[in-house]
C-alpha atoms as a PDB file:
ATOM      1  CA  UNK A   1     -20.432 -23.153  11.413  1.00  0.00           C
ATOM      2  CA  UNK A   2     -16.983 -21.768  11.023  1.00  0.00           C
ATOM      3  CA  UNK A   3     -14.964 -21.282  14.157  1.00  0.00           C
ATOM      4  CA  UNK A   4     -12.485 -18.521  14.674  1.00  0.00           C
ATOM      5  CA  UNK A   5      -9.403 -19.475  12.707  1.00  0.00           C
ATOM      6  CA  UNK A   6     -12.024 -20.690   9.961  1.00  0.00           C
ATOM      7  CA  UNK A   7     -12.868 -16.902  10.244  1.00  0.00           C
ATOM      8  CA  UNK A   8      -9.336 -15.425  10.473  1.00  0.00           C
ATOM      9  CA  UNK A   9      -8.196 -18.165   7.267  1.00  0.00           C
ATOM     10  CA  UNK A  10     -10.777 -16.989   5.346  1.00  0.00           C
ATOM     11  CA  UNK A  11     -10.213 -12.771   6.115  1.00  0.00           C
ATOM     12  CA  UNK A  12      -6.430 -13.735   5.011  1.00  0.00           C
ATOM     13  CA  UNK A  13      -7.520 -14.952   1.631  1.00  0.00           C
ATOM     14  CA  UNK A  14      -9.775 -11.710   1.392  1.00  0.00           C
ATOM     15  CA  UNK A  15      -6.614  -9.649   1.965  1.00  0.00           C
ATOM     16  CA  UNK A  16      -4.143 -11.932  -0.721  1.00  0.00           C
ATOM     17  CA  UNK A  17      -6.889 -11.152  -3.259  1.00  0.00           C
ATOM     18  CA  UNK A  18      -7.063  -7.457  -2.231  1.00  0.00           C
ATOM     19  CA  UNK A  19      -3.542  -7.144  -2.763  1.00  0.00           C
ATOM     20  CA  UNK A  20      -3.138  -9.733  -5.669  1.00  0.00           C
ATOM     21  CA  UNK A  21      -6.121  -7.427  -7.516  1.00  0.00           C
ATOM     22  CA  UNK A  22      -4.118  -3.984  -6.431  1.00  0.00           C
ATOM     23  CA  UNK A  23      -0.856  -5.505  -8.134  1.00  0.00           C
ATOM     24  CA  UNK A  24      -2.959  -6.116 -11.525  1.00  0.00           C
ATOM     25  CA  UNK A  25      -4.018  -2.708 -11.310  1.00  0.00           C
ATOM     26  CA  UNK A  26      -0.664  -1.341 -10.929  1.00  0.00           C
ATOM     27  CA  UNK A  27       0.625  -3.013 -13.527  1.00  0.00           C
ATOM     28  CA  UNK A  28      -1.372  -1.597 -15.867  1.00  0.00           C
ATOM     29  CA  UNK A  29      -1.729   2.682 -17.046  1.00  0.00           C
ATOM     30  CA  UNK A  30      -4.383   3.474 -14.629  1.00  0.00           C
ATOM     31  CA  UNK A  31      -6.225   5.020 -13.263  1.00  0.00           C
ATOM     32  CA  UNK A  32      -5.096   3.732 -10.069  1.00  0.00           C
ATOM     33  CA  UNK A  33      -8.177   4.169  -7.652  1.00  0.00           C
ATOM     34  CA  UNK A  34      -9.744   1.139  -8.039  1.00  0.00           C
ATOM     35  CA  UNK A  35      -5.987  -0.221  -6.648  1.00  0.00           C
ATOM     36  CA  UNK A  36      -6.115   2.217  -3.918  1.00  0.00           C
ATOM     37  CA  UNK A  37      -9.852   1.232  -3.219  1.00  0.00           C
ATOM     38  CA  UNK A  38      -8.820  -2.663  -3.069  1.00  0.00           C
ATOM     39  CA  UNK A  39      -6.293  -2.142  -0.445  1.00  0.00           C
ATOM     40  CA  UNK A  40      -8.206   0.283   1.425  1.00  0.00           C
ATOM     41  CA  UNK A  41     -10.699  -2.251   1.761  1.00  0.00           C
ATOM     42  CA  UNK A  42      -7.812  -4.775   3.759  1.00  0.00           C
ATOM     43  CA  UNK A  43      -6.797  -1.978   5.963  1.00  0.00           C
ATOM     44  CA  UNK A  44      -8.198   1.202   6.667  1.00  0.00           C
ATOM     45  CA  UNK A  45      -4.858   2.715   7.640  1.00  0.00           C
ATOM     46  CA  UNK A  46      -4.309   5.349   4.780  1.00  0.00           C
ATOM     47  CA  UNK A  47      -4.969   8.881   5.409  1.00  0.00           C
ATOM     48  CA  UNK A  48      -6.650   8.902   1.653  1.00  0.00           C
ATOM     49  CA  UNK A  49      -9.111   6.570   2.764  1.00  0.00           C
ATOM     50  CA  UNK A  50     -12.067   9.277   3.367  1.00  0.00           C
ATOM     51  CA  UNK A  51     -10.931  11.337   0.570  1.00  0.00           C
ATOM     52  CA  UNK A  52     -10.834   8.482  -1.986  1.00  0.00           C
ATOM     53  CA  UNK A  53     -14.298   7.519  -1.488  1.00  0.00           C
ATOM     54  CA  UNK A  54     -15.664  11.090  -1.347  1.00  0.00           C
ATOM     55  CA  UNK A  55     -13.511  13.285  -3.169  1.00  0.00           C
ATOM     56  CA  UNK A  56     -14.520  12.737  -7.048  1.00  0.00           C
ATOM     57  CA  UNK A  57     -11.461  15.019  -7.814  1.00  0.00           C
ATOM     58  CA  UNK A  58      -8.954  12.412  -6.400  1.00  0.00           C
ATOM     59  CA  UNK A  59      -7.031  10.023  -8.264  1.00  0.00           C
ATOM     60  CA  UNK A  60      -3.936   8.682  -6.846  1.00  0.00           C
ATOM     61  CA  UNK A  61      -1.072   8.645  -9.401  1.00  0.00           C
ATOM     62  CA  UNK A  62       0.887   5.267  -9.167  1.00  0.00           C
ATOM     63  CA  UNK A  63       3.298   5.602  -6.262  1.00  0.00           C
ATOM     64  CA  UNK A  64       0.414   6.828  -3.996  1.00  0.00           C
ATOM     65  CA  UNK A  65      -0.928   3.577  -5.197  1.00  0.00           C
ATOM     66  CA  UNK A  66       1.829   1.264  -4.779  1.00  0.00           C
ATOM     67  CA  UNK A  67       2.222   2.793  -1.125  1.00  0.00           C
ATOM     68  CA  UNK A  68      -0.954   1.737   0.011  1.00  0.00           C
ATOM     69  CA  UNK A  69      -0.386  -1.755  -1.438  1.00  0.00           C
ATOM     70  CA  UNK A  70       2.892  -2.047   0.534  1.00  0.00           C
ATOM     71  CA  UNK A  71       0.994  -0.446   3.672  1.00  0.00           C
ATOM     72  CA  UNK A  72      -1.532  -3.005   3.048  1.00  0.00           C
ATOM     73  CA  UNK A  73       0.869  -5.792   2.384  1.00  0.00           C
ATOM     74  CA  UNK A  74       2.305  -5.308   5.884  1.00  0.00           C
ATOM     75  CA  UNK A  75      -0.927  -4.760   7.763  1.00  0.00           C
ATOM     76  CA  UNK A  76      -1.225  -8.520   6.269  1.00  0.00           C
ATOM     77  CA  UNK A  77       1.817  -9.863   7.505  1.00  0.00           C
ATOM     78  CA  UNK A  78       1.613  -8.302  11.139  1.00  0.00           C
ATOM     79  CA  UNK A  79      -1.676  -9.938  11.276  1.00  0.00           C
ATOM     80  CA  UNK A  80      -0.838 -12.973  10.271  1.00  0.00           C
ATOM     81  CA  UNK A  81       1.963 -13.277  12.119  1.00  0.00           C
ATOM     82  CA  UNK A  82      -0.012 -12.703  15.168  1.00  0.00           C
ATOM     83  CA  UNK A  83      -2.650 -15.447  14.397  1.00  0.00           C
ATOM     84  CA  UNK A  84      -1.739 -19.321  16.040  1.00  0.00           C
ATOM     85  CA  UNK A  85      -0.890 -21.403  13.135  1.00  0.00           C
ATOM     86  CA  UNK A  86      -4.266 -23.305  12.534  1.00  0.00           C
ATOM     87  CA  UNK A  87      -6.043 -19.726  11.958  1.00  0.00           C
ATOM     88  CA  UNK A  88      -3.034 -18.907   8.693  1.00  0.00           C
ATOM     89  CA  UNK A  89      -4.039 -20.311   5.292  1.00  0.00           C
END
């Protein structure tokens, strides 16, 4: 049975692939939902989140894309940060 920082380690690797999947996304020529859909998954802090998933006319362009991955990137950090050291991968 996993403790705690077991947990928190493993949702940290959850969110580096989130973000490492986003960033393959982006560097390709869209469409960049599926980047915007990764990250929104880490964080539910973007004010697309509702309309991405239920809007079938959205499609974030790449900078709307690339914000959410930063967004999501720090969301990471600030939670990390905040974690004692055994619960970090």
């Amino acid at each position: 049975m996993n403790g705690p920082a077991d947990l928190a380690k493993g949702w940290l690797r959850k969110a580096d692939s989130d973000i490492g999947t986003a960033r393959v996304v982006l560097a390709g020529d869209g469409p960049f939902d599926t980047a915007y859909l990764d990250v929104d998954q880490l964080a539910e802090i973007t004010p697309y989140a509702v309309e991405l998933r239920y809007d079938p006319g959205f499609w974030p362009d790449r900078a709307t894309a690339q914000d959410a991955v930063d967004a999501a990137s720090r969301v990471r950090g600030a939670i990390a940060e905040a974690l004692p050291e055994q619960a970090r991968p």
